[in-house]
C-alpha atoms as a PDB file:
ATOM      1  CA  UNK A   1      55.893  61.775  27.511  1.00  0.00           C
ATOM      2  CA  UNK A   2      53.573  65.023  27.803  1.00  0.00           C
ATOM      3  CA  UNK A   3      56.233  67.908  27.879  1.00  0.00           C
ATOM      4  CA  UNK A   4      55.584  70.829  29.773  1.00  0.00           C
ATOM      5  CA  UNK A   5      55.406  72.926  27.523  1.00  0.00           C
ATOM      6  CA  UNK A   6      53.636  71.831  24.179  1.00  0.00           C
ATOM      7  CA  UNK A   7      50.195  72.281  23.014  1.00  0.00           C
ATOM      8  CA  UNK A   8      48.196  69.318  22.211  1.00  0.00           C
ATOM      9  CA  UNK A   9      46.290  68.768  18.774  1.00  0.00           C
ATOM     10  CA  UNK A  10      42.936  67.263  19.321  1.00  0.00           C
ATOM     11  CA  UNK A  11      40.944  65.394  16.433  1.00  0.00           C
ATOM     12  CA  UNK A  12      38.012  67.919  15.638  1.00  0.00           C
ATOM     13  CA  UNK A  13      35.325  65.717  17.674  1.00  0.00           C
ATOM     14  CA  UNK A  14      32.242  66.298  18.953  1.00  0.00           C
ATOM     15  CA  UNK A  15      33.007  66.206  22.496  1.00  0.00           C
ATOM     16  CA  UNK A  16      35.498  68.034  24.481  1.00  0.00           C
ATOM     17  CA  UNK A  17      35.352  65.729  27.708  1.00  0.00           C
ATOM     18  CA  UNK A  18      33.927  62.466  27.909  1.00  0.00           C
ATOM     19  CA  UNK A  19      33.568  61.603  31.914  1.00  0.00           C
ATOM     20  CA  UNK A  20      33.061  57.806  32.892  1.00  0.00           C
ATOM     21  CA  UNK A  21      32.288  56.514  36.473  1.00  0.00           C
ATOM     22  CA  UNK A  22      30.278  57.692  39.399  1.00  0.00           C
ATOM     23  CA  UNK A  23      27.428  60.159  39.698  1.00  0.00           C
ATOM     24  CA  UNK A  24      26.070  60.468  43.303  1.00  0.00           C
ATOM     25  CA  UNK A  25      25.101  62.494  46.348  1.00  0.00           C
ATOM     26  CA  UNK A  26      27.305  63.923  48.476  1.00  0.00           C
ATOM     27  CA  UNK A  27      26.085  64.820  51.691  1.00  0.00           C
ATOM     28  CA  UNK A  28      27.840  67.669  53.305  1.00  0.00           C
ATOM     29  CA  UNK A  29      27.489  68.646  56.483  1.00  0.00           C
ATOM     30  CA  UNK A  30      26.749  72.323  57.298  1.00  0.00           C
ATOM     31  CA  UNK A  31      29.071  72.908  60.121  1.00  0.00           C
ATOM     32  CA  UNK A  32      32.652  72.167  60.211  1.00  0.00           C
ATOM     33  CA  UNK A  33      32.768  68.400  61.967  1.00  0.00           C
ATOM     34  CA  UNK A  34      35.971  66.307  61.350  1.00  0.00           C
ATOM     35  CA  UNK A  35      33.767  63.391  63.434  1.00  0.00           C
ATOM     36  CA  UNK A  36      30.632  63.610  61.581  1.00  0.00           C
ATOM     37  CA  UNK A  37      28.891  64.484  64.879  1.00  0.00           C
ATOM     38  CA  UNK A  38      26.596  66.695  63.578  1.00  0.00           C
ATOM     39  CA  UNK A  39      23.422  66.061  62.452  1.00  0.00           C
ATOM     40  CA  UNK A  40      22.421  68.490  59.773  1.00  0.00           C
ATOM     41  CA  UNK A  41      23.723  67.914  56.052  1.00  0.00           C
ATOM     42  CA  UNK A  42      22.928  69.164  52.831  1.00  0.00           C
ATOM     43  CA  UNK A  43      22.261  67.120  49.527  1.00  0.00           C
ATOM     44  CA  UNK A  44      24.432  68.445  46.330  1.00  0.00           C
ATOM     45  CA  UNK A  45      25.406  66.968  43.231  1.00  0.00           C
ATOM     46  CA  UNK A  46      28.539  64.634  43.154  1.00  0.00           C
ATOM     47  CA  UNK A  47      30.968  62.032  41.855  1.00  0.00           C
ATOM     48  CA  UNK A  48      34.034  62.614  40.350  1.00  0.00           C
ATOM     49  CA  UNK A  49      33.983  62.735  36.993  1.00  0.00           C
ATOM     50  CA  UNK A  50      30.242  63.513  36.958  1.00  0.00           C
ATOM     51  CA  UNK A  51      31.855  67.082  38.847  1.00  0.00           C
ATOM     52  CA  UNK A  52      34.382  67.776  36.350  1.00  0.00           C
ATOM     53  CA  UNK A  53      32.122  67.703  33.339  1.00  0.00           C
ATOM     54  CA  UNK A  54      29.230  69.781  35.282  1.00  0.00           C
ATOM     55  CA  UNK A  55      32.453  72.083  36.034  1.00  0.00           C
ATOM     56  CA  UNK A  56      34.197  71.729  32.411  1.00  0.00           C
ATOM     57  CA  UNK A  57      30.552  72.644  31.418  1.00  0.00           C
ATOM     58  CA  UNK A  58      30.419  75.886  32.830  1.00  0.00           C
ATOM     59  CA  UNK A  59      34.274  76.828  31.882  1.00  0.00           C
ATOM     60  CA  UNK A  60      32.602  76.891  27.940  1.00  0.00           C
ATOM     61  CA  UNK A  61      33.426  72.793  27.113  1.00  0.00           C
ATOM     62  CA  UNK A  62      31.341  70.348  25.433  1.00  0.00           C
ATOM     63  CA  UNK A  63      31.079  67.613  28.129  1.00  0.00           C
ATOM     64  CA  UNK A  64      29.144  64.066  28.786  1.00  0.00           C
ATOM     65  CA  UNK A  65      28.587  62.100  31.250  1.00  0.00           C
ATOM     66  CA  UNK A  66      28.952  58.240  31.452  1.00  0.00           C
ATOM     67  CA  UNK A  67      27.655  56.871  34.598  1.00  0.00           C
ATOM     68  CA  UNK A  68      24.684  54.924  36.130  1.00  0.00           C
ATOM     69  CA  UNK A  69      22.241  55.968  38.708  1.00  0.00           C
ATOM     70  CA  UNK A  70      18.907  54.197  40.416  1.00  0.00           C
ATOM     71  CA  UNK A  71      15.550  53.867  39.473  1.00  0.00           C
ATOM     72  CA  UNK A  72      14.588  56.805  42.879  1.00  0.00           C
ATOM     73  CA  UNK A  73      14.544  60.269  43.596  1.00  0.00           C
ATOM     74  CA  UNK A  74      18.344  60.732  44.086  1.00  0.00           C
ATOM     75  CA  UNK A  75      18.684  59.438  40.663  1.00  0.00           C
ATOM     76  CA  UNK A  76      16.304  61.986  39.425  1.00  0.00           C
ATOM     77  CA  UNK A  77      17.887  64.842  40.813  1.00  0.00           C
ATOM     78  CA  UNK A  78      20.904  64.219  39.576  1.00  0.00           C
ATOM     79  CA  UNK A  79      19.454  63.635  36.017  1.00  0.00           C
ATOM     80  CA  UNK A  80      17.895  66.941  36.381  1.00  0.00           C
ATOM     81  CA  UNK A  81      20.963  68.824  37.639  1.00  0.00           C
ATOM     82  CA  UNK A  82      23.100  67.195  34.878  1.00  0.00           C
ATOM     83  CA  UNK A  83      19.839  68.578  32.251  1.00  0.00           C
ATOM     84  CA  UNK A  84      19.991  72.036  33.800  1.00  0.00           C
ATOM     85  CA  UNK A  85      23.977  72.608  33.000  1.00  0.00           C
ATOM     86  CA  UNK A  86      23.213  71.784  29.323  1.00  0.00           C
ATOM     87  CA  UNK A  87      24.415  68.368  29.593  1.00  0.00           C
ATOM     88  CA  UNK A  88      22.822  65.541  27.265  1.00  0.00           C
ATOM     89  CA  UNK A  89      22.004  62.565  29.941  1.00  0.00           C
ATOM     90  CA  UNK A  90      22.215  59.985  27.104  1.00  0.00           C
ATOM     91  CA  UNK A  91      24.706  58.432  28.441  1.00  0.00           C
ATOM     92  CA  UNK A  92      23.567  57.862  32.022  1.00  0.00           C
ATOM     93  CA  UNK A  93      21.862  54.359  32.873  1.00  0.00           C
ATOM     94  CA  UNK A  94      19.162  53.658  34.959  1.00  0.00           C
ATOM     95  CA  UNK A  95      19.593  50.292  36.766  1.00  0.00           C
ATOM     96  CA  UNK A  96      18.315  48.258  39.917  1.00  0.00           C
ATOM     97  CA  UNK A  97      19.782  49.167  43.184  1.00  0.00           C
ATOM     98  CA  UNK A  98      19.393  52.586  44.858  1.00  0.00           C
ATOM     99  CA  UNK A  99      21.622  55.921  43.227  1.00  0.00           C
ATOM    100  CA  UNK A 100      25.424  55.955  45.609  1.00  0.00           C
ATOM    101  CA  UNK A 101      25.980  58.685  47.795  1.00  0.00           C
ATOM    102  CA  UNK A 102      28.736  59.895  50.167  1.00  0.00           C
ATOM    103  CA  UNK A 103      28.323  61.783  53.420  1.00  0.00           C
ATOM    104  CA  UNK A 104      31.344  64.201  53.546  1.00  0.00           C
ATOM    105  CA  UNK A 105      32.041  66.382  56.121  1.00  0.00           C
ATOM    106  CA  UNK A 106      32.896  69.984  55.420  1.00  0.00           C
ATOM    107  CA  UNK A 107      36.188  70.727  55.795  1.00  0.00           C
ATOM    108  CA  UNK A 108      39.033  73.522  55.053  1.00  0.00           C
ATOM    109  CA  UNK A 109      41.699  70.367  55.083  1.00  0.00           C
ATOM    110  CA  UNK A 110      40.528  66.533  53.954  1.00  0.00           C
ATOM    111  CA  UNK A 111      37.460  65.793  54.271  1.00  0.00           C
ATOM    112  CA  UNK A 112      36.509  62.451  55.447  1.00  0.00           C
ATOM    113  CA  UNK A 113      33.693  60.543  53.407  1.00  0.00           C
ATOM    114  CA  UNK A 114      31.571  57.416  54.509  1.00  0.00           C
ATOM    115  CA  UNK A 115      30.484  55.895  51.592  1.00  0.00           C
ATOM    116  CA  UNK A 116      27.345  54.008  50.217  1.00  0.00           C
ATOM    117  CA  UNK A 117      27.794  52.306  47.247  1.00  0.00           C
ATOM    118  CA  UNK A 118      25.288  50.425  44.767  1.00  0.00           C
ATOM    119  CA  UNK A 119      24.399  51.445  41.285  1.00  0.00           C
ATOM    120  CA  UNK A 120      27.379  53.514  40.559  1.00  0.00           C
ATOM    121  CA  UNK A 121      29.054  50.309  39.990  1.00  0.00           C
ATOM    122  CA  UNK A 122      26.612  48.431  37.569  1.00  0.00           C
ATOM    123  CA  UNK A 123      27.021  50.687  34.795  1.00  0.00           C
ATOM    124  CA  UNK A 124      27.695  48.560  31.526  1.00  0.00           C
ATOM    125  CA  UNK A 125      29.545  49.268  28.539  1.00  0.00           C
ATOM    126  CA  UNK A 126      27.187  49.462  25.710  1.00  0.00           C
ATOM    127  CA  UNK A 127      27.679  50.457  22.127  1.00  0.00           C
ATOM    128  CA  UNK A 128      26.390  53.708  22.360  1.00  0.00           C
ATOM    129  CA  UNK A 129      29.386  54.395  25.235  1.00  0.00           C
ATOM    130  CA  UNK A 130      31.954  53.356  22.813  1.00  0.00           C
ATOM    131  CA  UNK A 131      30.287  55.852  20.291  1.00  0.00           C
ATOM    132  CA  UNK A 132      30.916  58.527  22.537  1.00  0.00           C
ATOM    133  CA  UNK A 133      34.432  57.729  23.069  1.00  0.00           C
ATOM    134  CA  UNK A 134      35.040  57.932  19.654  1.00  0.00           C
ATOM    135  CA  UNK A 135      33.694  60.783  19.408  1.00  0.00           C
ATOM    136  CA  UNK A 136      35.276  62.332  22.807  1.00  0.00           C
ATOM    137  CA  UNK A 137      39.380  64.915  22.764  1.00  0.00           C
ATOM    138  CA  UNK A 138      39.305  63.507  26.052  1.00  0.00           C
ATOM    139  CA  UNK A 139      38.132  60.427  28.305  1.00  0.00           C
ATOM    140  CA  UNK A 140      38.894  60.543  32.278  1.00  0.00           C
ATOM    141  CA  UNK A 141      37.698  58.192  34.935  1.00  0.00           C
ATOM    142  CA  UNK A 142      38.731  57.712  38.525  1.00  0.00           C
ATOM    143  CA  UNK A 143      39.478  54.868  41.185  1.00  0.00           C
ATOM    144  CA  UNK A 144      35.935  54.158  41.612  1.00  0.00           C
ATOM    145  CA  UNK A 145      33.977  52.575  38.535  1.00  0.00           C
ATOM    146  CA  UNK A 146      37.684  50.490  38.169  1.00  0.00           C
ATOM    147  CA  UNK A 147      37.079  49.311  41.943  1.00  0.00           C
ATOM    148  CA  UNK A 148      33.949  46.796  41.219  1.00  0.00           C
ATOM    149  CA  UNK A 149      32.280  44.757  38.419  1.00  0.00           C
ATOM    150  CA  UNK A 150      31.174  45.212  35.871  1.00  0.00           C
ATOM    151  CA  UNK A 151      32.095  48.601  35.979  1.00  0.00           C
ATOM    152  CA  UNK A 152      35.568  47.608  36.269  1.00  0.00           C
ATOM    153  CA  UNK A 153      35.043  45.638  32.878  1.00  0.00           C
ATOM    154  CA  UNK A 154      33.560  49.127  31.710  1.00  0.00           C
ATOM    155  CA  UNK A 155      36.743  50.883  32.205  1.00  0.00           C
ATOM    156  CA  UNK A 156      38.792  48.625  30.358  1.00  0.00           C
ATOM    157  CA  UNK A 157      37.174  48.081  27.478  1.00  0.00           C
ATOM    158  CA  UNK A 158      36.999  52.139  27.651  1.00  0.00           C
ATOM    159  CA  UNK A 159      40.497  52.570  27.982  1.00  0.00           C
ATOM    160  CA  UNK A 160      40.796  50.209  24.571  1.00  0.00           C
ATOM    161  CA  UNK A 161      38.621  51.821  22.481  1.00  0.00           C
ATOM    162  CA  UNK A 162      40.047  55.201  23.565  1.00  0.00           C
ATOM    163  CA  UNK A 163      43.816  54.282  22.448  1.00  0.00           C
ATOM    164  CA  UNK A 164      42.351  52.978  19.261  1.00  0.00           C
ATOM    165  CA  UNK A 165      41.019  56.311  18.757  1.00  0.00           C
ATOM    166  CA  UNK A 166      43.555  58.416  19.997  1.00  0.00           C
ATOM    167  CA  UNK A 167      41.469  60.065  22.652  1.00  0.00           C
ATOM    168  CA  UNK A 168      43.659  61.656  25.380  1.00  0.00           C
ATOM    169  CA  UNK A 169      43.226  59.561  28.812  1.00  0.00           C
ATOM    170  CA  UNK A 170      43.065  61.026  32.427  1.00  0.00           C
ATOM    171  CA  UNK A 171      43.317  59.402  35.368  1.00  0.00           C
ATOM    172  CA  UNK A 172      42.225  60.166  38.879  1.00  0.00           C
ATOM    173  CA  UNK A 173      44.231  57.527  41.167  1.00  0.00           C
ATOM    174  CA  UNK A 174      41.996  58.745  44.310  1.00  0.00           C
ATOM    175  CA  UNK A 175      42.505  55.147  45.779  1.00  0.00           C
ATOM    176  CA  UNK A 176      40.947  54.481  49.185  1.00  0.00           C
ATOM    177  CA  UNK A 177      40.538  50.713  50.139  1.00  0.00           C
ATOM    178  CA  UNK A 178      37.177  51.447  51.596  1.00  0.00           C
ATOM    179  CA  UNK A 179      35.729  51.657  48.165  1.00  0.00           C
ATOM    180  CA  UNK A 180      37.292  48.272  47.119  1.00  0.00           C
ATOM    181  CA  UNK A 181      35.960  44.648  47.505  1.00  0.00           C
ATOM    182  CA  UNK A 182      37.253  43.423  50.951  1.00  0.00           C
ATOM    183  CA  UNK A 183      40.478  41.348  50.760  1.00  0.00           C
ATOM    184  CA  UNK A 184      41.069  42.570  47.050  1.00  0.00           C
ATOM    185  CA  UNK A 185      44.621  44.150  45.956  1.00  0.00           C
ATOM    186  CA  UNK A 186      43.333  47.029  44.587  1.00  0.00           C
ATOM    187  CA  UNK A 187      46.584  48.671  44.668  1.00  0.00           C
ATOM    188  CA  UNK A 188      48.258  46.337  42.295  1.00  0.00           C
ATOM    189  CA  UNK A 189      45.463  46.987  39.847  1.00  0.00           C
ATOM    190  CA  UNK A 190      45.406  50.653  39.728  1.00  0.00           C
ATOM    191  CA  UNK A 191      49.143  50.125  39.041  1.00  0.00           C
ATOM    192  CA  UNK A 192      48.246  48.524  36.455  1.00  0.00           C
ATOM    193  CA  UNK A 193      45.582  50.953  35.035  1.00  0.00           C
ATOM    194  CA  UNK A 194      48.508  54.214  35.682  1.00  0.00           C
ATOM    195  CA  UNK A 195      50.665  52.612  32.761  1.00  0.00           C
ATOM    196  CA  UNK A 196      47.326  52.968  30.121  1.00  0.00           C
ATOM    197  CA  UNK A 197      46.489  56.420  30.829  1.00  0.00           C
ATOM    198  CA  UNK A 198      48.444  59.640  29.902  1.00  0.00           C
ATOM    199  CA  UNK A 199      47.856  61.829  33.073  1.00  0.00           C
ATOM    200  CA  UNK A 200      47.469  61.444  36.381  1.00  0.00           C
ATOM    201  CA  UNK A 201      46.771  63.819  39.208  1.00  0.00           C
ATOM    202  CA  UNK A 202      47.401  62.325  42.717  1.00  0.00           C
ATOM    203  CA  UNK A 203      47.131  64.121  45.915  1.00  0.00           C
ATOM    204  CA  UNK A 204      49.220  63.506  48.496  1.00  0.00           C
ATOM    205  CA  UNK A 205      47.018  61.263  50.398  1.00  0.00           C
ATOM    206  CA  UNK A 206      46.112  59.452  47.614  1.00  0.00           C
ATOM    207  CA  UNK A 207      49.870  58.562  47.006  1.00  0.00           C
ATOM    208  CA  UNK A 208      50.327  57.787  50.478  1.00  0.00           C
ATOM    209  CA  UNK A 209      47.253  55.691  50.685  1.00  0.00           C
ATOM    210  CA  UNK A 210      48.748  53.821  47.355  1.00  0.00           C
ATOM    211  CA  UNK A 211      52.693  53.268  48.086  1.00  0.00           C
ATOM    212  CA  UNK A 212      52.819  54.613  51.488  1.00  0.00           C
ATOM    213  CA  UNK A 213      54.703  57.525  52.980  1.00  0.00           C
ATOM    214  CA  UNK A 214      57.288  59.359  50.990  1.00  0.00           C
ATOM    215  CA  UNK A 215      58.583  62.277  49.699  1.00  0.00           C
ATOM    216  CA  UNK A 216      56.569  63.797  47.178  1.00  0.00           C
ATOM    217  CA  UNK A 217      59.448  63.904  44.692  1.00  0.00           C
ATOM    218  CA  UNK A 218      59.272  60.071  45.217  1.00  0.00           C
ATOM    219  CA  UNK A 219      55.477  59.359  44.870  1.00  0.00           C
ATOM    220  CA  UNK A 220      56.051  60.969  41.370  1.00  0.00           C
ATOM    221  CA  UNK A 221      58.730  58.985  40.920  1.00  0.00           C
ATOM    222  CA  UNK A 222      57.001  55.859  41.048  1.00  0.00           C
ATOM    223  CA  UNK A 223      53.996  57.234  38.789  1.00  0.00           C
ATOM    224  CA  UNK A 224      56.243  57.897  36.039  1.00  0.00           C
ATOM    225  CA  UNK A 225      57.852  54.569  36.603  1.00  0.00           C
ATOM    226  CA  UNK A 226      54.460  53.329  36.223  1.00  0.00           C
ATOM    227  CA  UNK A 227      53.639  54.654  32.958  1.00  0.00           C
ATOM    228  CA  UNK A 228      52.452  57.807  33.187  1.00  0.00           C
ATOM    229  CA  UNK A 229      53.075  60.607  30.921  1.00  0.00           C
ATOM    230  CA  UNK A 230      52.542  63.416  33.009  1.00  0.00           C
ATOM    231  CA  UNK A 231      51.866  63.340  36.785  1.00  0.00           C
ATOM    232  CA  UNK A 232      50.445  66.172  38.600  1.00  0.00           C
ATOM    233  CA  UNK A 233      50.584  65.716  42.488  1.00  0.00           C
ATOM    234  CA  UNK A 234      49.040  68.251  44.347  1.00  0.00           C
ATOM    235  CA  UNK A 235      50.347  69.444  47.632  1.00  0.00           C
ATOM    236  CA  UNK A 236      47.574  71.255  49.829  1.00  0.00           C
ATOM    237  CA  UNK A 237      48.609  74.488  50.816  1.00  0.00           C
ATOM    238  CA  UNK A 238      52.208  73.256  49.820  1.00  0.00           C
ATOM    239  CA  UNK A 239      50.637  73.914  46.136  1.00  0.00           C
ATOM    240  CA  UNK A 240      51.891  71.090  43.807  1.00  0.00           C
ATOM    241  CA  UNK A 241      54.830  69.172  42.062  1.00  0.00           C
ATOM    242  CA  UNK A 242      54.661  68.293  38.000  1.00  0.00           C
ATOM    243  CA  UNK A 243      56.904  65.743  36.469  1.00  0.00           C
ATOM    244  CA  UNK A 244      56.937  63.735  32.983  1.00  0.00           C
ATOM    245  CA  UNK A 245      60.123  62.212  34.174  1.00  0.00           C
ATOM    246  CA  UNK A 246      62.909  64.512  32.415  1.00  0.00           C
ATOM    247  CA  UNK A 247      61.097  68.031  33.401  1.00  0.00           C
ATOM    248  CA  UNK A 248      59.758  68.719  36.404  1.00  0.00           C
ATOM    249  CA  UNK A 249      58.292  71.849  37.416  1.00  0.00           C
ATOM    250  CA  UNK A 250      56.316  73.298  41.046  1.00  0.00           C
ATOM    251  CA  UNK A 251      53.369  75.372  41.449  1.00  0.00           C
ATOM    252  CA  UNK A 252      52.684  77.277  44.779  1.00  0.00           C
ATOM    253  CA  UNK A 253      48.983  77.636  45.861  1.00  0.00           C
ATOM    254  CA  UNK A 254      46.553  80.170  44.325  1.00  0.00           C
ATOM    255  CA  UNK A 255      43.951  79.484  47.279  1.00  0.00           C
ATOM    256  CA  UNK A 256      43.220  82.618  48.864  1.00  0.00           C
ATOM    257  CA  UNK A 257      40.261  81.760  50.693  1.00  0.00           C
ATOM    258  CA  UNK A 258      39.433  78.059  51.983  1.00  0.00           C
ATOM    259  CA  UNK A 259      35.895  77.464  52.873  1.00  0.00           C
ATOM    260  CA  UNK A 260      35.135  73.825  51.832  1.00  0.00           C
ATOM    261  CA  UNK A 261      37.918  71.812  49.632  1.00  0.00           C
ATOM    262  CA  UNK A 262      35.463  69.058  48.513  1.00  0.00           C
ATOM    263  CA  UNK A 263      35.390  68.719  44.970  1.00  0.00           C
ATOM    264  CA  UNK A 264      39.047  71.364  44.207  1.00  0.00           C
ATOM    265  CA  UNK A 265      40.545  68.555  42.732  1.00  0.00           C
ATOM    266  CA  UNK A 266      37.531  67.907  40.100  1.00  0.00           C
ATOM    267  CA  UNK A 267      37.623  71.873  39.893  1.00  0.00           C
ATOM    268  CA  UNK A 268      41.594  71.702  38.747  1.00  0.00           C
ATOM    269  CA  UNK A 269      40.807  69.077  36.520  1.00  0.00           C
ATOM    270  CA  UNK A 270      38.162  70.972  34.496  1.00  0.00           C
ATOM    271  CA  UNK A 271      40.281  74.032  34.521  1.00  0.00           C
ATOM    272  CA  UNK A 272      43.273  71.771  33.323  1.00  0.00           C
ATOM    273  CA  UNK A 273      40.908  70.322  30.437  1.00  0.00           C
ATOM    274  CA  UNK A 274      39.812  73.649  29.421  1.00  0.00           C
ATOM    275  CA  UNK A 275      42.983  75.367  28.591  1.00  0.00           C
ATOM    276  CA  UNK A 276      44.583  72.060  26.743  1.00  0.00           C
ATOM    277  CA  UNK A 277      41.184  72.123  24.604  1.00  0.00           C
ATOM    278  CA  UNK A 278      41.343  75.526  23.893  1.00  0.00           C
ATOM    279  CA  UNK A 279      44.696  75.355  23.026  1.00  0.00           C
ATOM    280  CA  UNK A 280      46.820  76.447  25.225  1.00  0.00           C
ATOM    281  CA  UNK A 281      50.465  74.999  26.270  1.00  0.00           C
ATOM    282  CA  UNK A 282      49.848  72.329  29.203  1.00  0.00           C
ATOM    283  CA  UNK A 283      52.166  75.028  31.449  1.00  0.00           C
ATOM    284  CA  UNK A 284      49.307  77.249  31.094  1.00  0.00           C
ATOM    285  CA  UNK A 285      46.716  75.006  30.983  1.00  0.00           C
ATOM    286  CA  UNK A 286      47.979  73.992  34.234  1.00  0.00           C
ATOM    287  CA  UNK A 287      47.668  77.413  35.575  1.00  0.00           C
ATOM    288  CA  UNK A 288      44.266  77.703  34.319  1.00  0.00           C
ATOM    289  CA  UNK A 289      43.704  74.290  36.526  1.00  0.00           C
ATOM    290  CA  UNK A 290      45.119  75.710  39.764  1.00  0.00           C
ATOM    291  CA  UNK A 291      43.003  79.001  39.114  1.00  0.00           C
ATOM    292  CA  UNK A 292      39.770  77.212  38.973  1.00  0.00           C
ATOM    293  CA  UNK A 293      40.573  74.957  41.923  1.00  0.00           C
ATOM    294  CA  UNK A 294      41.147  78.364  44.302  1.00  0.00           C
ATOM    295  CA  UNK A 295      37.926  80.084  42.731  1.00  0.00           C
ATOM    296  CA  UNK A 296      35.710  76.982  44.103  1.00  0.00           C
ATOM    297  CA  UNK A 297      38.019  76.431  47.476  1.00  0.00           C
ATOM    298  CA  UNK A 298      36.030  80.206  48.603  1.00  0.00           C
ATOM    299  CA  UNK A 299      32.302  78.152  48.087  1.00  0.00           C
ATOM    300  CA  UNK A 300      30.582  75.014  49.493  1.00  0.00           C
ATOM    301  CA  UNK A 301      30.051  71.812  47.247  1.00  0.00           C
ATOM    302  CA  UNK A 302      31.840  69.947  44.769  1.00  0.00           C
ATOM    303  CA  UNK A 303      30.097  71.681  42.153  1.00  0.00           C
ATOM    304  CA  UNK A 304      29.965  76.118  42.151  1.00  0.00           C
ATOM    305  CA  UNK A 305      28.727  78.697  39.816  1.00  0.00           C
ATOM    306  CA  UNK A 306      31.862  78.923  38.248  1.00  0.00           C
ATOM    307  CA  UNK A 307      32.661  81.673  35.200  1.00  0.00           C
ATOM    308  CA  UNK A 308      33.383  80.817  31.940  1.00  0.00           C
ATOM    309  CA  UNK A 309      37.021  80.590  31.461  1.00  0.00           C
ATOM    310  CA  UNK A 310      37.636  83.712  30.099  1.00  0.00           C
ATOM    311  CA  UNK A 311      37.583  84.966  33.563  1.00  0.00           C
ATOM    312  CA  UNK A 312      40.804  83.779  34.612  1.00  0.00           C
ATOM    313  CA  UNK A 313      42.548  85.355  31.922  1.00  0.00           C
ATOM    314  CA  UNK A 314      44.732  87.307  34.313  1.00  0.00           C
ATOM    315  CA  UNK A 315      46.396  83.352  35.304  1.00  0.00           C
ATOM    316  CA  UNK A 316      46.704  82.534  31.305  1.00  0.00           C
ATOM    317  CA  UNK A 317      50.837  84.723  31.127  1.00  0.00           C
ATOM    318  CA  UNK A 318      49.211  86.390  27.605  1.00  0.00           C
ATOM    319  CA  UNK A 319      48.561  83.281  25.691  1.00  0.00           C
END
């Protein structure tokens, strides 16, 4: 159990946030088009966990990325953008097959992606990964490198060296079957993976995509019953519900301004990382989290010029 709220001590390590799984393109479209029927978009960098250590970057963490693009141009860029934040690209692989991308459209609800998927997948564990995890407060990963070999394989041999080590584990349990082999249970499996990690952070329609519809109270329920130390479930405009099965607490929205909510999620995440590494009880920390997520809801693009975290000191209740 992760209670509410405690600080947590981290192991003085090298790296704040270690982020393992999928670097890619998103493709966003320019105009508002829930039936991608328009036909301009515009290439920024993406992936999950590649977002929240760009983000976690910027917010004044040490962050690197574990994650494997293609031998082209899209593979470059990314590279490049990951080499402009200040981000040591040692631990992204080059391999065969062409760099993953997802066309998104831009949206002030869910957006709905089409993906293309090949050599976010293929990335390996290697010795030099397990290095960093040793070295690493903090190891997250999401749905996607756990949805196909060998990253799958990856993942779980991450998750093993990270316990060894006690390295804090987050989870992103942003299931959608369209990512997953055809016919395979990939729900059973990322029940699986919730009772290895510490936190989670569901949104609503990831829970509903996982166990189906339910009251939110009940989708966090059955993540704690799972495993999970703390669960985060985030609620749209409805702001969010926090449980670690004896406390649970609610947050209402900080959004102010919607614009484009691809990527808030990776946003809160950073935000969330940031204020346990710098100390902070995970109440605040959470704050911090929710904070970040409404600064980057007002922009376009998973990842924004975000400040430093100092800037949301006015969210951080004088700790």
């Amino acid at each position: 159990m992760i209670r509410i709220d405690d600080r947590m001590a981290f192991p003085t390590r090298s790296i704040d946030v270690l982020t393992v799984g999928e670097l890619l393109v998103d493709m966003i479209s320019i105009q508002y088009d829930e039936k991608h029927e328009g036909s301009t978009y515009h290439k920024y960098f993406g992936g999950s966990p590649s977002n929240i250590a760009m983000n976690a970057t910027k917010l004044g963490l040490r962050s690197l990325v574990s994650a494997a693009v293609g031998n082209d141009a899209f593979g470059n860029y990314l590279i490049d953008k990951l080499r402009d934040a200040g981000i040591d690209t040692q631990g992204v692989q080059r391999v065969d097959g062409s760099t993953s991308m997802v066309v998104v459209n831009k949206s002030r609800s869910t957006p709905t992606p089409i993906f293309y998927r090949d050599a976010d997948y293929r990335l390996s564990c290697t010795p030099l990964l397990e290095e960093f995890v040793t070295q690493s407060k903090i190891v997250h990963f999401s749905c996607w490198p756990i949805s196909r070999e060998p990253a799958r394989q990856t993942i779980e041999q991450v998750l093993k060296v990270a316990k060894q080590h006690n390295v804090l584990i987050g989870f992103d349990p942003n299931y959608h079957p369209m990512v997953w082999q055809k016919g395979e249970d990939g729900v059973s499996y990322i029940e699986s993976v919730i009772g290895k990690v510490d936190i989670v952070k569901p949104s609503e329609d990831d829970a509903e995509r996982l166990f189906g519809r339910d009251t939110p109270e009940n989708h966090v329920k059955r993540f704690v019953e799972l495993g999970a130390k703390l669960v985060v479930m985030t609620l749209g405009k409805d702001g969010s519900i926090i449980s670690n099965g004896s406390e649970t607490i609610r947050f209402g929205t900080m959004a102010e301004e919607i614009v484009d909510t691809t990527g808030a999620g990776d946003a809160f995440w950073s935000g969330f990382y940031a204020g346990l590494v710098k100390g902070h009880s995970v109440r605040k920390a959470l704050t911090l989290g929710f904070a970040v997520s409404a600064y980057k809801l007002k922009y376009t693009g998973a990842v924004v010029d975000l400040p430093r975290l100092e800037y949301y000191k006015e969210f951080n209740g004088g700790e």
